[in-house]
C-alpha atoms as a PDB file:
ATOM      1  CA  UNK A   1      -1.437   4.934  -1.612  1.00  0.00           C
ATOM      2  CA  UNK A   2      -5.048   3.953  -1.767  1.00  0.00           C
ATOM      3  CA  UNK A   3      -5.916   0.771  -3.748  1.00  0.00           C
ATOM      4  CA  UNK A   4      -9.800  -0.464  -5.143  1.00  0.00           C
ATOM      5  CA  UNK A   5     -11.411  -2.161  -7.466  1.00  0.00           C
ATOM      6  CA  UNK A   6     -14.676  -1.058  -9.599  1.00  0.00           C
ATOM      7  CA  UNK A   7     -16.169  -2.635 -12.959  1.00  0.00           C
ATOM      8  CA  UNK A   8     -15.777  -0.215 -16.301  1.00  0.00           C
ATOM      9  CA  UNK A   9     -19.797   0.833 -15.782  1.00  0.00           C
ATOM     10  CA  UNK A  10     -19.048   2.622 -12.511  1.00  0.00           C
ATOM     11  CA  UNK A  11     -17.178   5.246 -14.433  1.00  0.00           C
ATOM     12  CA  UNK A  12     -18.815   8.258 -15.245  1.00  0.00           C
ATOM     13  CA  UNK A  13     -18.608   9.919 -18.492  1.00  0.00           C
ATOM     14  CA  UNK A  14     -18.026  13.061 -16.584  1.00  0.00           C
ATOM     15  CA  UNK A  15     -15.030  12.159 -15.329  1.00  0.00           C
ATOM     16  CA  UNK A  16     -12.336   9.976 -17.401  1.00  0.00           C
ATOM     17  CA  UNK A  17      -9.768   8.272 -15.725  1.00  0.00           C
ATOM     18  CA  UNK A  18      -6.401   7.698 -16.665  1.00  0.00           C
ATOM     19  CA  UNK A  19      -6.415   4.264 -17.403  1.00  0.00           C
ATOM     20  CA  UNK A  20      -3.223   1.459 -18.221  1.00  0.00           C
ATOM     21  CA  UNK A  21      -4.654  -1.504 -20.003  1.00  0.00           C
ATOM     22  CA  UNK A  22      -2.340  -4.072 -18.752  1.00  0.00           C
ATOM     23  CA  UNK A  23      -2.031  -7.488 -16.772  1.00  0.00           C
ATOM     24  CA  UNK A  24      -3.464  -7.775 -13.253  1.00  0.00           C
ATOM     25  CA  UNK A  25      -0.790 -10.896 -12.868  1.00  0.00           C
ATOM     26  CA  UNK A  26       2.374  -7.800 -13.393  1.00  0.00           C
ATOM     27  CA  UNK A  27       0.856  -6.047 -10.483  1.00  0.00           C
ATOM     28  CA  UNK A  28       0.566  -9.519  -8.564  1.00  0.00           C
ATOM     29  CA  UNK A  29       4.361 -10.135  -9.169  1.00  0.00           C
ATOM     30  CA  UNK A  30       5.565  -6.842  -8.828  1.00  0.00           C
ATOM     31  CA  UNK A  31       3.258  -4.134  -7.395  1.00  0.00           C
ATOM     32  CA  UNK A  32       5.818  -1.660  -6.996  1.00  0.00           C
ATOM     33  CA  UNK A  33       6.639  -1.575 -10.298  1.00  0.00           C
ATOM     34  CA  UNK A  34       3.288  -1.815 -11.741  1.00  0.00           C
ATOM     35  CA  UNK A  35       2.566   1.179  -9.495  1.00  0.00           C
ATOM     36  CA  UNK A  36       5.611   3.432 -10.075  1.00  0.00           C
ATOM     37  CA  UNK A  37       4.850   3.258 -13.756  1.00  0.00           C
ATOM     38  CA  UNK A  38       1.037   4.084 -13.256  1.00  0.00           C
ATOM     39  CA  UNK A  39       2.374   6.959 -10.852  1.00  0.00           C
ATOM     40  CA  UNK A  40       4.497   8.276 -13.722  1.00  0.00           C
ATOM     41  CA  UNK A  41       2.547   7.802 -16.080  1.00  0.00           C
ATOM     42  CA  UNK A  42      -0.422   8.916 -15.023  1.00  0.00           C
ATOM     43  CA  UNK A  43      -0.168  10.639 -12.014  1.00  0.00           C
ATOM     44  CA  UNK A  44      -1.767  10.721  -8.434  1.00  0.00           C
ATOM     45  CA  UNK A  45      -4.445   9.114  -9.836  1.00  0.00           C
ATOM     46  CA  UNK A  46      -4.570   5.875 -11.997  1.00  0.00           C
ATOM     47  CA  UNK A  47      -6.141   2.504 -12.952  1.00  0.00           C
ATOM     48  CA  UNK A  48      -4.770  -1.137 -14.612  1.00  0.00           C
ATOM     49  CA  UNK A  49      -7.275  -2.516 -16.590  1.00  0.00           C
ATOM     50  CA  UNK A  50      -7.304  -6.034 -18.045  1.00  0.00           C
ATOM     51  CA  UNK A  51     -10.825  -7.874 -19.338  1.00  0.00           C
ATOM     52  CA  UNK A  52     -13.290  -5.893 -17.708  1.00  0.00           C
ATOM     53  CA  UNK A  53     -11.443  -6.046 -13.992  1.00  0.00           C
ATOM     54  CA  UNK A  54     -10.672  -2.259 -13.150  1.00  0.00           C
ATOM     55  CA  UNK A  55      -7.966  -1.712  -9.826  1.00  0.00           C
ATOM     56  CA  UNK A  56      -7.734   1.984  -9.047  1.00  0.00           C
ATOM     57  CA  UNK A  57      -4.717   3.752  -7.514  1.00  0.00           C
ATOM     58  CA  UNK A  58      -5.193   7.038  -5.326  1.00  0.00           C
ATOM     59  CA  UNK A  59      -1.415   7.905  -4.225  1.00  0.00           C
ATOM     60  CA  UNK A  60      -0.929  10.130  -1.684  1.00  0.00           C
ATOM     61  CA  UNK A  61      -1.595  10.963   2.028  1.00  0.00           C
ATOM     62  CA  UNK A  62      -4.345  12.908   1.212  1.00  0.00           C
ATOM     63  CA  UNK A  63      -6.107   9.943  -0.482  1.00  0.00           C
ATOM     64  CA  UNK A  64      -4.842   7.622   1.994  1.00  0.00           C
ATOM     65  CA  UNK A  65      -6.856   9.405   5.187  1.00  0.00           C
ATOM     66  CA  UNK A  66      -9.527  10.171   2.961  1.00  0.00           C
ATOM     67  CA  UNK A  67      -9.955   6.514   1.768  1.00  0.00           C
ATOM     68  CA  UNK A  68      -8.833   3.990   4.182  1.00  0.00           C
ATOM     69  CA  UNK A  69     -10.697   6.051   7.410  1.00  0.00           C
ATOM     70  CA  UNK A  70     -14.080   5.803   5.767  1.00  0.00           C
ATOM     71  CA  UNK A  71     -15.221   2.414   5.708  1.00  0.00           C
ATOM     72  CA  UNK A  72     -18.072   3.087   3.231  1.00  0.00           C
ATOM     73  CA  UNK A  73     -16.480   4.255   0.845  1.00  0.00           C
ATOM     74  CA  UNK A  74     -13.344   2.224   0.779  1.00  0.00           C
ATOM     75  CA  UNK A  75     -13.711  -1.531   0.357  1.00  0.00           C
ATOM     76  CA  UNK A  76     -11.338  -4.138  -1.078  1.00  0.00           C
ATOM     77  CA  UNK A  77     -12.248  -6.756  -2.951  1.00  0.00           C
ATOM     78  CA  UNK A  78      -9.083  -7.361  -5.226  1.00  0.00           C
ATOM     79  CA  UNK A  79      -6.722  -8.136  -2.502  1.00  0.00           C
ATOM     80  CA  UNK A  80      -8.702 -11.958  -2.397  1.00  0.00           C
ATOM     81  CA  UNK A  81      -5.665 -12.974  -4.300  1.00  0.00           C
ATOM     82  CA  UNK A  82      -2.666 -12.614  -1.609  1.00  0.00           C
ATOM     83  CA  UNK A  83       0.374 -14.059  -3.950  1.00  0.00           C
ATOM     84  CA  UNK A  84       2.909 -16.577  -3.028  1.00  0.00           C
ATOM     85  CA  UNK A  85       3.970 -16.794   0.477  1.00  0.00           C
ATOM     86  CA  UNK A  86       6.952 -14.004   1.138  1.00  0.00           C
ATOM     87  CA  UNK A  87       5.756 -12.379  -2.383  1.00  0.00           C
ATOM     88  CA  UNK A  88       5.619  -8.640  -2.699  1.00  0.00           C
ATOM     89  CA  UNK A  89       1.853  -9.110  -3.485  1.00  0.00           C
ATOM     90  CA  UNK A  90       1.210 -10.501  -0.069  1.00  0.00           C
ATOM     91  CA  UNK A  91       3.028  -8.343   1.919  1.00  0.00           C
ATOM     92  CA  UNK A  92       1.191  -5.813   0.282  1.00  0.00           C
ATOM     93  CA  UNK A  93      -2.470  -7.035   0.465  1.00  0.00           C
ATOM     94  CA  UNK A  94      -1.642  -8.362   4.019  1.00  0.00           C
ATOM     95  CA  UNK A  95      -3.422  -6.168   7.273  1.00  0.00           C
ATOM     96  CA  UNK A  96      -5.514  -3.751   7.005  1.00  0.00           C
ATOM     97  CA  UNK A  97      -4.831  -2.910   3.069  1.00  0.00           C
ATOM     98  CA  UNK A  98      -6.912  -6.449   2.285  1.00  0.00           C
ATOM     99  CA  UNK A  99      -9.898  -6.145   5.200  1.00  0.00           C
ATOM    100  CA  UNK A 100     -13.257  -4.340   5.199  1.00  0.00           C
ATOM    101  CA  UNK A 101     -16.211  -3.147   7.195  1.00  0.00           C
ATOM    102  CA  UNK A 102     -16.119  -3.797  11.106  1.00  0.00           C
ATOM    103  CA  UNK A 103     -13.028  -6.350  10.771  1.00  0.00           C
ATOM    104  CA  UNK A 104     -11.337  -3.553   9.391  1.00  0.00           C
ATOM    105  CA  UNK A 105     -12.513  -1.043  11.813  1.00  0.00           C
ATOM    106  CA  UNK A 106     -11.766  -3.871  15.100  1.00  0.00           C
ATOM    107  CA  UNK A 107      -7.971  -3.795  13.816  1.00  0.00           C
ATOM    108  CA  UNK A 108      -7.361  -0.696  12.984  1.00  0.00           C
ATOM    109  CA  UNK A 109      -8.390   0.727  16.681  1.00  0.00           C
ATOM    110  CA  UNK A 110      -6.181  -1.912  18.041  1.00  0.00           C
ATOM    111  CA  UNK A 111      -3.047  -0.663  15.929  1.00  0.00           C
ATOM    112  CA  UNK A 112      -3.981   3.152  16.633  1.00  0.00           C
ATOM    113  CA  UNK A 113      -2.369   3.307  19.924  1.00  0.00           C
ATOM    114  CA  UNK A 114       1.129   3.384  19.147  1.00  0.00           C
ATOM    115  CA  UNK A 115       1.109   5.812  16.000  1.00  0.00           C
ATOM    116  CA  UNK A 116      -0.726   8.396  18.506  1.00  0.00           C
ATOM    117  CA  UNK A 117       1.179  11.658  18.816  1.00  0.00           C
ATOM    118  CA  UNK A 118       1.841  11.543  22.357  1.00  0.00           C
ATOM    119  CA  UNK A 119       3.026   7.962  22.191  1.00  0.00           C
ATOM    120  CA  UNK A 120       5.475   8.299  19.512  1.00  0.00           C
ATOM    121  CA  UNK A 121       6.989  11.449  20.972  1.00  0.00           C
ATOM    122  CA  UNK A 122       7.994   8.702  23.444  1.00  0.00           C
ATOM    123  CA  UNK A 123       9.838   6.418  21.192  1.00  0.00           C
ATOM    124  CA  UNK A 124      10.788   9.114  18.608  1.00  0.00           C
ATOM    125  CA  UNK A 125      14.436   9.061  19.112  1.00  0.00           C
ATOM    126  CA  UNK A 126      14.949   5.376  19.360  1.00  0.00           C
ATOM    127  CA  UNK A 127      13.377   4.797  16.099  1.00  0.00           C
ATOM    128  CA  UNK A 128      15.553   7.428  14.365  1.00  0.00           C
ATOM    129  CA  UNK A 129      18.763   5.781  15.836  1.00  0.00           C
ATOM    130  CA  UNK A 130      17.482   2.538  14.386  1.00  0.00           C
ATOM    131  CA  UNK A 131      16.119   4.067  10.866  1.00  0.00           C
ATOM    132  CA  UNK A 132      19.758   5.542  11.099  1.00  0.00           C
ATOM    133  CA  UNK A 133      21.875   2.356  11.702  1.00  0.00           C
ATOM    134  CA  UNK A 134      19.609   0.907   8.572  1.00  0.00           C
ATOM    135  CA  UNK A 135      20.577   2.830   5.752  1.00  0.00           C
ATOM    136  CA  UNK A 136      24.108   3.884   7.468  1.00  0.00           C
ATOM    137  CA  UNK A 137      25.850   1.158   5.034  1.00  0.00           C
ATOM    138  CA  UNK A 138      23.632   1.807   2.374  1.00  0.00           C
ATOM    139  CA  UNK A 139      25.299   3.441  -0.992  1.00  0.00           C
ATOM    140  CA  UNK A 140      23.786   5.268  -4.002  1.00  0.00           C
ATOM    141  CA  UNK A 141      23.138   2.580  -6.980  1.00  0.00           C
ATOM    142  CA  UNK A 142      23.957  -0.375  -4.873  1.00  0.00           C
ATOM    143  CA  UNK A 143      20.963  -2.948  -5.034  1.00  0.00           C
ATOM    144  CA  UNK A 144      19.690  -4.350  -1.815  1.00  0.00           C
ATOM    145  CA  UNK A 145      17.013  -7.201  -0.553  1.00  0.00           C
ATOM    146  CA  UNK A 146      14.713  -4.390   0.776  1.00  0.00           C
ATOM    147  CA  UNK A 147      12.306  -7.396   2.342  1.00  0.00           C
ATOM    148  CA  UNK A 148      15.383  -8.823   4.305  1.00  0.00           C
ATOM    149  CA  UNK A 149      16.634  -5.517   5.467  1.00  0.00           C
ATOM    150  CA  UNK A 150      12.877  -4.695   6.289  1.00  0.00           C
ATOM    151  CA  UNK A 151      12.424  -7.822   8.369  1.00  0.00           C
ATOM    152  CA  UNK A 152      16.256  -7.369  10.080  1.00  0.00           C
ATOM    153  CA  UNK A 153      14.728  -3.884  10.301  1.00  0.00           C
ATOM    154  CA  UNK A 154      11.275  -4.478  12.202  1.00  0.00           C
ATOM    155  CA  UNK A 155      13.280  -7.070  14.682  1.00  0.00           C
ATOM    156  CA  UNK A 156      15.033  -4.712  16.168  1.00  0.00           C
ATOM    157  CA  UNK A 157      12.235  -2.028  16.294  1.00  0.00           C
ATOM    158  CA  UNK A 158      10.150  -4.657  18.291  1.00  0.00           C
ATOM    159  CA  UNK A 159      12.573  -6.436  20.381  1.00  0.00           C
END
């Protein structure tokens, strides 16, 4: 999922987007939400309107590699309000989802490493035993702090 931001002008005529006139503050408190809905509602691509501020949605891989490895034509500007500490809004605007230009370009080569091929064939297994022993307790319907189990998650993965 791709995220940016453009004013009503930039919008051609030519091509109409799907557009949810809503409140940017229910995508600060709950972006997942906000985005599921805009996902079924309007499909892999989408925007949330309120007073003249436009955020656009691209979900997909696809959109992903074509937006967020071309620094030109992907640049955030929303993401300059993070939310609360520990709110789903920071977590995620946080990294490389909230940085342009060279800053983003710096930190994304120095994350690139590990998510190589050759270097996750490496760790492969490990991280599938770990994904494993996650969800092993899980159960259909049963609601779950997805931020702690996350965080218990990642610990384990990087100790």
């Amino acid at each position: 999922m791709a995220i940016g931001t453009e004013s009503p002008t930039d919008q051609t005529a030519a091509s109409p987007l799907p557009i949810t006139q809503g409140r940017l503050l229910d995508l600060a408190q709950d972006p997942l939400a906000v985005m599921r809905q805009l996902y079924r509602t309007h499909g892999r691509i989408a925007a949330l309107e309120e007073q003249g501020q436009r955020v656009l949605f691209a979900f997909g891989p696809e959109f992903n590699q074509q937006l967020l490895s071309d620094t030109k034509a992907f640049h955030v500007r929303f993401f300059a309000l993070r939310g609360p500490r520990h709110s789903a809004q920071r977590r995620l605007t946080g990294a490389l989802l909230g940085m342009n230009g060279e800053e983003y370009k710096r930190h994304r080569r120095l994350v690139m490493g590990p998510f190589q091929k050759r270097t996750i064939e490496g760790y492969r297994d490990a991280l599938a035993g770990l994904a494993e022993l996650l969800v092993r307790d899980w159960r259909p319907g049963q609601v779950r702090d997805i931020f702690e189990d996350m965080t218990q998650h990642m610990l384990r993965v990087t100790s």
